[in-house]
Protein backbone atom coordinates (compact mmCIF):
# COMPACT_ATOMS: atom_id res chain seq x y z
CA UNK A 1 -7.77 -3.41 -25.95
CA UNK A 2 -5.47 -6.19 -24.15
CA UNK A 3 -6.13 -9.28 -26.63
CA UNK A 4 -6.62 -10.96 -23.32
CA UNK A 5 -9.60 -9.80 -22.50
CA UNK A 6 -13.28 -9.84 -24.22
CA UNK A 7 -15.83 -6.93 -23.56
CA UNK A 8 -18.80 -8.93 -23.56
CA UNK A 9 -22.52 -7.21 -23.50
CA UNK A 10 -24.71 -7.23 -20.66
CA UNK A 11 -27.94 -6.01 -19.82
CA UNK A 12 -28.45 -2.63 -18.38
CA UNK A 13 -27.26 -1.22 -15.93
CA UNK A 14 -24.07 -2.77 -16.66
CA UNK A 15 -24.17 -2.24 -20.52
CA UNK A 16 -20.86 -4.58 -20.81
CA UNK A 17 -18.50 -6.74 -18.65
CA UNK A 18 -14.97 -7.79 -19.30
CA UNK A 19 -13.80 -11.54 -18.80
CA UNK A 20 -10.61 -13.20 -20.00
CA UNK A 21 -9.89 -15.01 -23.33
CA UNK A 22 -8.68 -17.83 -21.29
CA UNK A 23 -7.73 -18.61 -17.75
CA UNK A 24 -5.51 -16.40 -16.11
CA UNK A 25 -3.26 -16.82 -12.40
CA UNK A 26 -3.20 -15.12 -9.25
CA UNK A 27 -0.80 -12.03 -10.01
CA UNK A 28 -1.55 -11.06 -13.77
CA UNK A 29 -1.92 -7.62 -14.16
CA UNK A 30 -4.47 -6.46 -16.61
CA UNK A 31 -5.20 -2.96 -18.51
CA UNK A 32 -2.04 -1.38 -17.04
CA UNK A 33 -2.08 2.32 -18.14
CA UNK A 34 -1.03 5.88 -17.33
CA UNK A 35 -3.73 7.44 -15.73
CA UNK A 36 -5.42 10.18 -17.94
CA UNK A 37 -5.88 12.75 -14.88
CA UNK A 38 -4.41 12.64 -11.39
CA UNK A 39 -4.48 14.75 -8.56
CA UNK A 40 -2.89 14.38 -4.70
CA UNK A 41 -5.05 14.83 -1.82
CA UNK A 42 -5.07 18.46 -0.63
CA UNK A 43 -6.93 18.42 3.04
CA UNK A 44 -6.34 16.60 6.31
CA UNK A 45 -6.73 13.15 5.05
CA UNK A 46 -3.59 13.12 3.22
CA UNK A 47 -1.32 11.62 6.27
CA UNK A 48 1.72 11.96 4.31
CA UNK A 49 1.66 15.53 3.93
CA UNK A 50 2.36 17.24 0.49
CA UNK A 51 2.46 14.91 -2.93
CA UNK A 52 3.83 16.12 -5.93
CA UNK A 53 1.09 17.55 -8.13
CA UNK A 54 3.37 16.20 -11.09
CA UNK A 55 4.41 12.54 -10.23
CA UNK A 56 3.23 11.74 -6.85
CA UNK A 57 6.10 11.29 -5.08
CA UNK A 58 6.42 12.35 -1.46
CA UNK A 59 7.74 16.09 -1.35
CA UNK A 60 10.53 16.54 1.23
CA UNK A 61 11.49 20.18 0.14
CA UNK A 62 8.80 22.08 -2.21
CA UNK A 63 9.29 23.30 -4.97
CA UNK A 64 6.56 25.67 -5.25
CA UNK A 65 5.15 27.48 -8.01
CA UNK A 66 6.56 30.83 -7.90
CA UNK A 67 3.40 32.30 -9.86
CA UNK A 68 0.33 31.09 -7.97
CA UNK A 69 1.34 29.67 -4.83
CA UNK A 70 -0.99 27.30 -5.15
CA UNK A 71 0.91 23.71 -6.38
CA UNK A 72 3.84 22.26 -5.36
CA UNK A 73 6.48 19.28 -7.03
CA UNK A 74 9.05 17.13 -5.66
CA UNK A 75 11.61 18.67 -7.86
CA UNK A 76 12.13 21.30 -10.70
CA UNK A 77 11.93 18.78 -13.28
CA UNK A 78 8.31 18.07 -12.13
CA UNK A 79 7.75 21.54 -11.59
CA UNK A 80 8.20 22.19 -15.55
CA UNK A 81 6.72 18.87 -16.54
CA UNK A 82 3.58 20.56 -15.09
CA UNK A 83 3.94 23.62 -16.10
CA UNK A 84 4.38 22.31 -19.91
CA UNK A 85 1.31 19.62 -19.70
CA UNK A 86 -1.33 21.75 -17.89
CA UNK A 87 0.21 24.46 -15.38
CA UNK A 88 0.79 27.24 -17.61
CA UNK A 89 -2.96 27.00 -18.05
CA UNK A 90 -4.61 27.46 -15.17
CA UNK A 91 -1.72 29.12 -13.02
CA UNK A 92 -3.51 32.66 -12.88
CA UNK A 93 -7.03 30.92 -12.08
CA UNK A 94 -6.26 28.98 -9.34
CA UNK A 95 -5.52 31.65 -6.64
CA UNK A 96 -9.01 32.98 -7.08
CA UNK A 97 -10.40 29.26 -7.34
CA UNK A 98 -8.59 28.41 -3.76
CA UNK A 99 -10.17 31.43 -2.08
CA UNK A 100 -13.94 30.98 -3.67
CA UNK A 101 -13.76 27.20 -2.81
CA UNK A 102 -12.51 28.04 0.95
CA UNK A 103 -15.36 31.26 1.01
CA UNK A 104 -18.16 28.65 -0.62
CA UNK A 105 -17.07 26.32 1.90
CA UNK A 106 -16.72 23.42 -0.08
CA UNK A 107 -16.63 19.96 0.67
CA UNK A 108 -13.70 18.12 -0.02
CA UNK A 109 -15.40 16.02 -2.65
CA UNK A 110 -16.61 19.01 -4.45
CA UNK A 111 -12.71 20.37 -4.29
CA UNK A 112 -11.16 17.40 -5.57
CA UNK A 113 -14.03 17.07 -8.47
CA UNK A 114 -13.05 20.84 -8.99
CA UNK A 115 -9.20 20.43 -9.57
CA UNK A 116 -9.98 16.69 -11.04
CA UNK A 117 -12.03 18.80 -14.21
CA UNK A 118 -9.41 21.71 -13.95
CA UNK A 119 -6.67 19.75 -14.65
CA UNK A 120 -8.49 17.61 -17.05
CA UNK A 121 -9.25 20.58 -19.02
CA UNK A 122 -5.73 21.94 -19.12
CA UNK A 123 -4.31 19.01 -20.26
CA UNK A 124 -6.73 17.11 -22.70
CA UNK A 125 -8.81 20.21 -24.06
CA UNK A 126 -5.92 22.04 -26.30
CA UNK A 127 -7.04 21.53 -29.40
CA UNK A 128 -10.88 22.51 -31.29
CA UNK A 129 -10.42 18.30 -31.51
CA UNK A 130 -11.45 17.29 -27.97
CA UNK A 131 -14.29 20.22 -27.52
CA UNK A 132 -15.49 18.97 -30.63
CA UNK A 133 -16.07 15.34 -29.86
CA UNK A 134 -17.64 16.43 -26.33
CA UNK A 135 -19.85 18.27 -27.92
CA UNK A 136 -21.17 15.44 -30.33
CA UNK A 137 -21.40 13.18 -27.60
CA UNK A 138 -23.49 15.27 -25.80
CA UNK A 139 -26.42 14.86 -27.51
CA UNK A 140 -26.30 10.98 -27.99
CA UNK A 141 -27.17 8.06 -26.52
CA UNK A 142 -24.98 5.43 -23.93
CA UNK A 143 -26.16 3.09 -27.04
CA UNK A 144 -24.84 5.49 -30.32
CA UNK A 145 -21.75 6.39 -27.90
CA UNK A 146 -20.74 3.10 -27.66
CA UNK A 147 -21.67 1.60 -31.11
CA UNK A 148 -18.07 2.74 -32.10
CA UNK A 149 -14.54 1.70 -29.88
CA UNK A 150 -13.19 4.38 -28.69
CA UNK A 151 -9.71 5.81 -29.84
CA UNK A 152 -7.76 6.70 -26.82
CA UNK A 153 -8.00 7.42 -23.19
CA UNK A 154 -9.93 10.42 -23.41
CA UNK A 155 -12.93 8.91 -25.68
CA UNK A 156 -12.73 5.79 -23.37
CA UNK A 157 -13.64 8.40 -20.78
CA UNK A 158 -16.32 10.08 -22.56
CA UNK A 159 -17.71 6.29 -23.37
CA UNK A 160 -18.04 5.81 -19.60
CA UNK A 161 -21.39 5.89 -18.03
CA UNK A 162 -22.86 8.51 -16.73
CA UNK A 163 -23.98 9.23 -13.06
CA UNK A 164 -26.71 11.93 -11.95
CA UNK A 165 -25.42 15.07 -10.62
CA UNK A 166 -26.94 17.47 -8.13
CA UNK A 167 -26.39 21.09 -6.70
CA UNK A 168 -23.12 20.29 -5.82
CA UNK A 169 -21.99 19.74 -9.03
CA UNK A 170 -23.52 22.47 -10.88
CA UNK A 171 -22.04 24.42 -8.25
CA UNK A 172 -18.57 23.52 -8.54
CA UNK A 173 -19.14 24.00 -12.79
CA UNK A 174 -20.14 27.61 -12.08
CA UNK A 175 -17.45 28.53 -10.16
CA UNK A 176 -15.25 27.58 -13.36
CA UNK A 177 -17.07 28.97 -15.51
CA UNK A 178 -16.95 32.11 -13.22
CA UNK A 179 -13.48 32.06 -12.69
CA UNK A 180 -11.72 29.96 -15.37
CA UNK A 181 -11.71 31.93 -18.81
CA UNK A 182 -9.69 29.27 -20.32
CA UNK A 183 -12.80 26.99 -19.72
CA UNK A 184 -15.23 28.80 -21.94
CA UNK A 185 -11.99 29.61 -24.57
CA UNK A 186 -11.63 26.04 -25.19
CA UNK A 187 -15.59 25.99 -26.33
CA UNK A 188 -16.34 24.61 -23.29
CA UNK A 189 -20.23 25.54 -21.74
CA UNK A 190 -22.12 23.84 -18.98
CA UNK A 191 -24.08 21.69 -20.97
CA UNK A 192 -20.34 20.35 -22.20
CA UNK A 193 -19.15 20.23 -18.51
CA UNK A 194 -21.95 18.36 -16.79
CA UNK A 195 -21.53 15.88 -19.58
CA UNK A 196 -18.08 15.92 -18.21
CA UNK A 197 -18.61 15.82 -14.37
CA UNK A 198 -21.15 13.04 -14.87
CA UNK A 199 -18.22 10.66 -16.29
CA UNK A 200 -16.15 11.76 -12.88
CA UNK A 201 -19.24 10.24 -10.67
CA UNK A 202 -18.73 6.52 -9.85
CA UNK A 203 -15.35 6.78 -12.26
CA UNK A 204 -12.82 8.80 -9.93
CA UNK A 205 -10.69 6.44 -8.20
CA UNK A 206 -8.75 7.39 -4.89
CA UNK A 207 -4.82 6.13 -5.12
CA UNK A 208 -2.88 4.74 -2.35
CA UNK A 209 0.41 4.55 -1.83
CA UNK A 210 2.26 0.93 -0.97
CA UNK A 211 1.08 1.10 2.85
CA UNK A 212 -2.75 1.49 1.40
CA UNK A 213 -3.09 4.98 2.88
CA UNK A 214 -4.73 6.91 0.49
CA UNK A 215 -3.62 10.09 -1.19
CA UNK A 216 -3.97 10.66 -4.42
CA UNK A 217 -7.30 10.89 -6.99
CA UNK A 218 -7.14 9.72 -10.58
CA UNK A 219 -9.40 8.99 -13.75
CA UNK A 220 -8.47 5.65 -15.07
CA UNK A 221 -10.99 4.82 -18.15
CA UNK A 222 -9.70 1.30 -19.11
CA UNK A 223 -10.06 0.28 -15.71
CA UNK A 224 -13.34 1.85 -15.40
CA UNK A 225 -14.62 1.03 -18.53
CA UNK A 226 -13.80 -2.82 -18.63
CA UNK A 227 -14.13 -3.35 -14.44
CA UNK A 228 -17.01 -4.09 -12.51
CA UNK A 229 -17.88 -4.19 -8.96
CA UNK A 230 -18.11 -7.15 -6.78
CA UNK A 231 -18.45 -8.09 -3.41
CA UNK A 232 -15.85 -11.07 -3.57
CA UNK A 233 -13.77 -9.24 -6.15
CA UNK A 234 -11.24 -10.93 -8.34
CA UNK A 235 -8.78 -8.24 -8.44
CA UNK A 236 -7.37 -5.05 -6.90
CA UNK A 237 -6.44 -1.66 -8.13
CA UNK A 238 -2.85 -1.37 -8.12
CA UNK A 239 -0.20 1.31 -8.87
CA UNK A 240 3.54 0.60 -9.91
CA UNK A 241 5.89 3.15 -9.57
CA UNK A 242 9.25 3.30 -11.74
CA UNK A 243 11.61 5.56 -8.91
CA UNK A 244 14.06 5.99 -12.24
CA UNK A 245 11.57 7.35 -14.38
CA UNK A 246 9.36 9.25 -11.69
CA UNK A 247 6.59 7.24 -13.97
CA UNK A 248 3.41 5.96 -12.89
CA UNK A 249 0.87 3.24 -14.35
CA UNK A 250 -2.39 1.99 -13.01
CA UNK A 251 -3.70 -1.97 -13.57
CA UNK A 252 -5.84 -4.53 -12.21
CA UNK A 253 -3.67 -7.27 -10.62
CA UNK A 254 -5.73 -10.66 -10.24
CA UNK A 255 -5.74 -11.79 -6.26
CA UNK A 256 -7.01 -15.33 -7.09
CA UNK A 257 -7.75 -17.48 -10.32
CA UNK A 258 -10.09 -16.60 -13.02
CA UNK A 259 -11.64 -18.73 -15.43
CA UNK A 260 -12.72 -17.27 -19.19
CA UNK A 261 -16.25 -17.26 -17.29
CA UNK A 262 -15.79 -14.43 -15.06
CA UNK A 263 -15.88 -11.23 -15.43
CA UNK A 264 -12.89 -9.03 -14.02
CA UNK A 265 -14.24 -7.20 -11.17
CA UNK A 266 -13.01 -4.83 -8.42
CA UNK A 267 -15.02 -3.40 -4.58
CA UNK A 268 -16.22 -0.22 -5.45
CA UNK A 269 -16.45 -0.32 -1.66
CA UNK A 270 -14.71 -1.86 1.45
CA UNK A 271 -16.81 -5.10 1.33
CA UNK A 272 -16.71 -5.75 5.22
CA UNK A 273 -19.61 -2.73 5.68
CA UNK A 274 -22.67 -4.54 6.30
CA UNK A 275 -24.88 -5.29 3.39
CA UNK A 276 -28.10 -3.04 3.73
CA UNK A 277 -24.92 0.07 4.06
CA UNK A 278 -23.15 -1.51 0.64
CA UNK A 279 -25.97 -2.16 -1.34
CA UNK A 280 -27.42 1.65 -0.18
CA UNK A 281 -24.53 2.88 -1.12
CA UNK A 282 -24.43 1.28 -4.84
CA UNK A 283 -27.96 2.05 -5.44
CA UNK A 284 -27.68 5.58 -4.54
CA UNK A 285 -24.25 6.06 -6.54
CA UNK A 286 -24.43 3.91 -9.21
CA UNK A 287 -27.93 2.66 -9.92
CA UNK A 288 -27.73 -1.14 -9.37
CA UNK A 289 -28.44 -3.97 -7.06
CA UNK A 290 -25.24 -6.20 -5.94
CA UNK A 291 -26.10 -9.98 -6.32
CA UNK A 292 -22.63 -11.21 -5.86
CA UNK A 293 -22.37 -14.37 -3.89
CA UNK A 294 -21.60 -12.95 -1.08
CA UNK A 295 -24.19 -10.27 -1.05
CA UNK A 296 -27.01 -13.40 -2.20
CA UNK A 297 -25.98 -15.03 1.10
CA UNK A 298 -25.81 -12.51 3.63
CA UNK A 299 -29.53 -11.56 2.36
CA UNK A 300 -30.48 -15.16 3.64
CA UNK A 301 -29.01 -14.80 7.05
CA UNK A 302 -31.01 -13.81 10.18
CA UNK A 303 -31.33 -10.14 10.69
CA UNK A 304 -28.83 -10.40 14.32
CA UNK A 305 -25.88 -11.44 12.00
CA UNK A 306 -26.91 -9.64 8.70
CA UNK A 307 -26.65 -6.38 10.76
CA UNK A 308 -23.83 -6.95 12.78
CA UNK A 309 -25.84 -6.93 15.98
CA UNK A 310 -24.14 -10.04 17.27
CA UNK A 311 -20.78 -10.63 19.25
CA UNK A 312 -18.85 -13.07 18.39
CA UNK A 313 -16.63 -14.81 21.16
CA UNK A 314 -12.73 -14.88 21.24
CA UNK A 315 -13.31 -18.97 21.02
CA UNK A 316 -14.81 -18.82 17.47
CA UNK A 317 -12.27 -16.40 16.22
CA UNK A 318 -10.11 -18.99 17.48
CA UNK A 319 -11.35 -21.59 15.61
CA UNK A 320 -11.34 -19.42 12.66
CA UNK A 321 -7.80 -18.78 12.37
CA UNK A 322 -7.00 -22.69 13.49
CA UNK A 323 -8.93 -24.07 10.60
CA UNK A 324 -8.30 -21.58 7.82
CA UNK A 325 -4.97 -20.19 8.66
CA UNK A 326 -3.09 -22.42 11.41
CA UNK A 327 -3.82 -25.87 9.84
CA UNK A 328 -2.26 -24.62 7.18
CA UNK A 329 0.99 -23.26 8.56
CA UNK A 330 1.42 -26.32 10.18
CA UNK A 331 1.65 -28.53 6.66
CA UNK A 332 4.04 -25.42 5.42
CA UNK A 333 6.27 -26.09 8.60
CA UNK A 334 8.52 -28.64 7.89
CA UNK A 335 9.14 -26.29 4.24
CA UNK A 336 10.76 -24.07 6.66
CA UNK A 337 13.57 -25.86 6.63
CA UNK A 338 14.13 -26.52 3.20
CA UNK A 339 16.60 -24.19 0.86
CA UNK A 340 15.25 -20.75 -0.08
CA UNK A 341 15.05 -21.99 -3.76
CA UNK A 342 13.60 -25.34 -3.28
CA UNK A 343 10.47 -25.35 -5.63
CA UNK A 344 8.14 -26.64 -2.63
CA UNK A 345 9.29 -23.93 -0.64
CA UNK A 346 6.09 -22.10 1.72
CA UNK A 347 2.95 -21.21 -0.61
CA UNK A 348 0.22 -18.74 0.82
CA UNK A 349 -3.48 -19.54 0.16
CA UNK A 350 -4.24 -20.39 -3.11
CA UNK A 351 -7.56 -18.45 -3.35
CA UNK A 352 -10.55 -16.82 -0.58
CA UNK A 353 -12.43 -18.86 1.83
CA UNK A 354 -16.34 -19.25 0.55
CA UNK A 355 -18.18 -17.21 3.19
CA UNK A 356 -21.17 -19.48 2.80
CA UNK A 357 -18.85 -22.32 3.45
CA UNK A 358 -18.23 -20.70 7.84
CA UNK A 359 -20.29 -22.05 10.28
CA UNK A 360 -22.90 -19.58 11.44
CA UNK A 361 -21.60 -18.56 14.75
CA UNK A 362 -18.50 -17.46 12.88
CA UNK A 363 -20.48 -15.52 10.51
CA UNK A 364 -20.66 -12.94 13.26
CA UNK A 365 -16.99 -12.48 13.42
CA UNK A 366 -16.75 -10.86 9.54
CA UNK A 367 -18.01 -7.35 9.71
CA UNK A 368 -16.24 -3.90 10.58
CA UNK A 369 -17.27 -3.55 14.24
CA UNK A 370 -15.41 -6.67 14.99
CA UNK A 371 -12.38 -6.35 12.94
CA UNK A 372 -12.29 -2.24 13.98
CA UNK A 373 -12.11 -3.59 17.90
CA UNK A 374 -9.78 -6.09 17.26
CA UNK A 375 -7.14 -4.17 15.12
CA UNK A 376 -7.37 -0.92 18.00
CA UNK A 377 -6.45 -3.97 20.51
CA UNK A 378 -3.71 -5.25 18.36
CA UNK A 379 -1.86 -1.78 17.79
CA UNK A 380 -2.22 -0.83 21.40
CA UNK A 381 -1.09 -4.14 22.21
CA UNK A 382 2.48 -3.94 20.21
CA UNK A 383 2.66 -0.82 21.16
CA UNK A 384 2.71 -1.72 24.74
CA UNK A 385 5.02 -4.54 24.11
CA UNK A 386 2.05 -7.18 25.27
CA UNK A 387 3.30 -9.98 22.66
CA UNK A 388 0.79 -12.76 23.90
CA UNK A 389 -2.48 -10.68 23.68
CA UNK A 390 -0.97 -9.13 20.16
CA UNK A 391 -0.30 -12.30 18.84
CA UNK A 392 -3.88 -13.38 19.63
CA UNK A 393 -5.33 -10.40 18.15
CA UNK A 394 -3.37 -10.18 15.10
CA UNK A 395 -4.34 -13.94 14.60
CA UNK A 396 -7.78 -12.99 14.62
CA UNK A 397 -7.61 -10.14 12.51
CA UNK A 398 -5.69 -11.72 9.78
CA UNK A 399 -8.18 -14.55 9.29
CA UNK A 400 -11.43 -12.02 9.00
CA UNK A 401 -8.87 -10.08 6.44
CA UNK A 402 -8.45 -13.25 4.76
CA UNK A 403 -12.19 -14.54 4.48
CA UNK A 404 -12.93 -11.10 3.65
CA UNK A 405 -10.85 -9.57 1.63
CA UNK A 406 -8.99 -12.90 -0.40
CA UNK A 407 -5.91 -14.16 1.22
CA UNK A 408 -4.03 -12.21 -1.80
CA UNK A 409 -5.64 -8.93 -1.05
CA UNK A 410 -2.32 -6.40 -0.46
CA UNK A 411 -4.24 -5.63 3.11
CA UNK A 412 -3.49 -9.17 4.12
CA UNK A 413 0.10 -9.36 2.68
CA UNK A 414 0.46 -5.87 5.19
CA UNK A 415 -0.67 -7.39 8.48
CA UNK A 416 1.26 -10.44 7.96
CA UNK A 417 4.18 -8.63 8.00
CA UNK A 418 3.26 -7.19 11.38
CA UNK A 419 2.24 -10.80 12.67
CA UNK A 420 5.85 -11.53 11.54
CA UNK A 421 7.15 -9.59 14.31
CA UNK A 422 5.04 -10.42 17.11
CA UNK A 423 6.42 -13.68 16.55
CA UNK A 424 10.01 -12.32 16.25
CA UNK A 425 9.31 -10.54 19.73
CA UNK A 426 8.21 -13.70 21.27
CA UNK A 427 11.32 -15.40 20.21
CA UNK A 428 13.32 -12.92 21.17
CA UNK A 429 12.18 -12.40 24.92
CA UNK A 430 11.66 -16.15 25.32
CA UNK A 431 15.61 -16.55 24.52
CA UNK A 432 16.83 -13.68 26.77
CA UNK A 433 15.17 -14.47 29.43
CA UNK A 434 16.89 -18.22 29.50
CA UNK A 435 14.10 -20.35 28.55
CA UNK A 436 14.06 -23.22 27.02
CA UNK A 437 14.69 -22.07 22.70
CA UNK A 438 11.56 -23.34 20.96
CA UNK A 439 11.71 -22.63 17.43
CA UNK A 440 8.25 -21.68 16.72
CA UNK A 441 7.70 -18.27 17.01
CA UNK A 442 10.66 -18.07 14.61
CA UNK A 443 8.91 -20.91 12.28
CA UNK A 444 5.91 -18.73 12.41
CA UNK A 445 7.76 -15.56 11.45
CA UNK A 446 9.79 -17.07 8.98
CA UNK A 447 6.06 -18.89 7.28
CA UNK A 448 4.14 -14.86 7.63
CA UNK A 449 6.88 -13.06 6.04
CA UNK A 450 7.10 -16.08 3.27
CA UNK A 451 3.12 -15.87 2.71
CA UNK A 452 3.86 -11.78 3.35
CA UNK A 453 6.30 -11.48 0.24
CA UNK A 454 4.17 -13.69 -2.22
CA UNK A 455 0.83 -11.75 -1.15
CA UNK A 456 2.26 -8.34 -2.24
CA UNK A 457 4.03 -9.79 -5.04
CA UNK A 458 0.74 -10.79 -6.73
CA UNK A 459 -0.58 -7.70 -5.99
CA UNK A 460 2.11 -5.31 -6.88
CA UNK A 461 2.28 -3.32 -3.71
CA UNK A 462 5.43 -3.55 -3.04
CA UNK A 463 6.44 -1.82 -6.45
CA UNK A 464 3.58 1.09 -5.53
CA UNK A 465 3.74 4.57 -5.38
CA UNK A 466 6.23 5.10 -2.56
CA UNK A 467 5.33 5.91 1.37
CA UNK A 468 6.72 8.38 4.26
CA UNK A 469 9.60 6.04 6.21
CA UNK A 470 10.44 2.56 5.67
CA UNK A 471 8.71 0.90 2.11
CA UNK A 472 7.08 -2.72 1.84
CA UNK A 473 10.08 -4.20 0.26
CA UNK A 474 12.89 -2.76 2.72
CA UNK A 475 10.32 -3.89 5.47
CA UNK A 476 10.14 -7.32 3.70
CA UNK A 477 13.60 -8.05 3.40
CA UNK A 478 14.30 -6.12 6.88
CA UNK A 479 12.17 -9.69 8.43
CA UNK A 480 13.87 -12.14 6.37
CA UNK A 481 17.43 -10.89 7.50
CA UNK A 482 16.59 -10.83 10.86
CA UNK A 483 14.68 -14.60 10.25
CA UNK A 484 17.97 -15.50 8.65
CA UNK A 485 20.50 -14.41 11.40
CA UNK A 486 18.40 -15.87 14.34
CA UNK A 487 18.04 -18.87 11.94
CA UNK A 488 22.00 -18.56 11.99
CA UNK A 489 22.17 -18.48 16.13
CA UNK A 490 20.26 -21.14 16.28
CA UNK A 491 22.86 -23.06 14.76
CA UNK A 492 20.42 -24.64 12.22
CA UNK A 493 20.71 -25.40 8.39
CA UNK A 494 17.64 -24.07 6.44
């Protein structure tokens, strides 16, 4: 375990939380690891298209496998990466799997626990080794599990809680054991699989690339077993990508300050649903009760705001982004000017807004409803080239974001970039069309894409797994140039 952290106990149903040995910064990254399984979306949510079933990496020509039909890799290497770490394995299986999951019409969560377990199986279950230890653990307790650390990813899987499984489940476990003769040849029976399917339930994390699109599933068991969930989480799930290597890792990178006090935690869901939805959700899936802070103090407000059923006016979302956001920019201003490596040089928000601390009428401004309406208005908005009612829109989004979400959260970091040029726009038409040159759009763009860079620097996502067209970075520095060269027109020294 990272000798900066300390697994602590805690009562059930946590078992155990994780905090740091001492106080860390915004931007550490914590229990970095491969991830032990992986697997790229394979319906119509994937916008991307095809992933490499290998690495990851966006396909541009498949290279398919010539046996089953039924996977696909970025390149040959991949292609016999796979083939020697799990491939060869299930390769005559899977095109009777594919046709009895499309005949049994399965959902897509019951396909991706399917290929999830498949893959697992190829890969970790080689040897009499791993059946063996399955099948002790089967018949113990979370308690006699845990009483010893466990050596290695896989038994840091099989230490993970368990969830309940349903019809579903034992569906998808008879179709492998149907189908999949390398399933019962590894000593593998259902009693061994259900232990096995339970530790994917409330443990199988989706991936996203840099952009935060999803496409990709993966069982991470450091993360899993040492993070917790909160409301007003301290960190976020992040990938990092080495393009040389075609290697990928999975840590927790901090988006504010922690103190040795708190325990590291992560959303297990997007914390803008409203609260009776959330805490549904975690009771149903994972057997406990948030009582985060921000989940205490929405339970004290009045039903109209608790459930979203108010509508907040544009003047209060005003007033939002004045006093969190705008007040700000405006001390950062004159920093504008200074030298790129002056030490004082623009800072982003140190850490998230209290949500108790918003008066109540802006309370009704922080759910999904809201922020759904108001990012539709702002896309249709650039789109249409309507730079005043964008920038006003994009303002208001990016301060729910960052009461929301934590002004480090890589979401944030995103839409600043796309404030960045509204601003740019506004510059731009306000100078060829002979008006008078005020500076501050450009201020304003040259302040986003500043807070922009340092946002997805602390949380990684501009090192993630790579996107379809332009990435983070190349957008990133793509602003700053064209900051720099109107900066340079100008005829002003920054």
């Amino acid at each position: 375990m990272d000798p900066r952290l300390v697994l602590r106990p805690a009562p059930p149903p946590l078992y155990s939380w994780t905090t740091p040995a001492s106080d860390l910064a915004p931007g550490t990254c914590l229990l970095d690891h491969p991830p032990l399984c992986v697997i790229p979306l394979t319906g119509a949510e994937d916008p991307d298209g095809k992933r490499c079933w290998s690495c990851l990496d966006v396909v541009h020509e498949p290279v398919v496998c010539g046996r089953c039909r039924e996977e696909w890799y970025c390149s040959v290497d991949c292609k016999h990466a796979a083939w020697e770490t799990y491939h060869s394995v299930i390769c005559r299986s899977l095109p009777a799997l594919h046709y009895n999951i499309t005949a049994s019409r399965f959902t897509l969560a019951q396909r991706h626990t399917l290929l999830l377990l498949l893959k697992l199986i190829a890969s970790e279950f080689r040897t009499p080794e791993a059946t063996h230890l399955v099948k002790q653990y089967t018949s113990k307790s979370i308690a006699e599990i845990r009483a010893h650390p466990a050596q290695g990813p896989l038994e840091t899987f099989l230490h993970l809680l368990p969830r309940p499984i349903g019809d579903p489940e034992r569906q998808t476990i008879a179709l492998l054991l149907a189908k999949c003769r390398f399933v019962s040849q590894a000593g593998l029976d259902a009693t061994e699989l259900e232990f096995l399917v339970a530790r994917f339930q409330g443990n199988n994390h989706v991936l996203s690339d840099e952009r935060l699109r999803p496409i990709g599933h993966a069982i991470l068991p450091e993360i899993s077993r040492h993070v917790n969930h909160s409301c007003a989480p301290s960190s976020v799930i992040a990938p990092t990508w080495n393009p040389a290597t075609k290697t990928l890792t999975i840590g927790v990178h901090l988006i504010r300050p922690l103190t040795s006090e708190e325990p590291i935690t992560i959303p297990y869901l997007d914390p803008i649903l409203p609260l009776a939805d959330r805490q549904t959700f975690l009771q149903e899936r994972y057997g406990f009760t948030c009582t985060c802070t921000i989940c205490t103090f929405q339970a004290s407000l009045p039903p109209a705001i608790r459930e979203d059923a108010s509508t907040p006016t544009p003047e209060s979302l005003t007033r939002m982004f004045t006093t969190y956001v705008r007040a700000h920019m405006d001390r950062c201003r004159s920093d504008v000017y200074a030298p790129e490596s002056d030490p004082q040089r623009t800072r982003w928000l140190p850490s998230r807004v209290r949500m108790e601390s918003c008066p109540r009428d802006e309370l009704a401004c922080l759910n999904g409803r809201v922020v759904g309406e108001l990012t539709s208005m702002f896309g249709e908005a650039c789109e249409a080239r309507e730079w005043t009612l964008a920038r006003e829109t994009g303002e208001h989004v990016s301060v729910i974001y960052g009461i929301v979400y934590g002004w480090r959260h890589p979401l944030v970091g995103l839409h600043l970039l796309a404030l960045a040029r509204v601003r740019i726009n506004q510059f731009t038409l306000a100078s060829s069309s002979g008006r008078t040159r005020d500076p501050t759009p450009l201020e304003d763009a040259t302040i986003y894409v500043r807070f922009a860079r340092e946002c997805l620097e602390t949380s990684t996502s501009m090192r993630g797994l790579p996107c379809v067209g332009m990435g983070v970075e190349e957008e990133v520095r793509e602003i700053e140039v064209l900051c720099e060269d109107m900066w340079g027109d100008l005829g002003r020294r920054r």
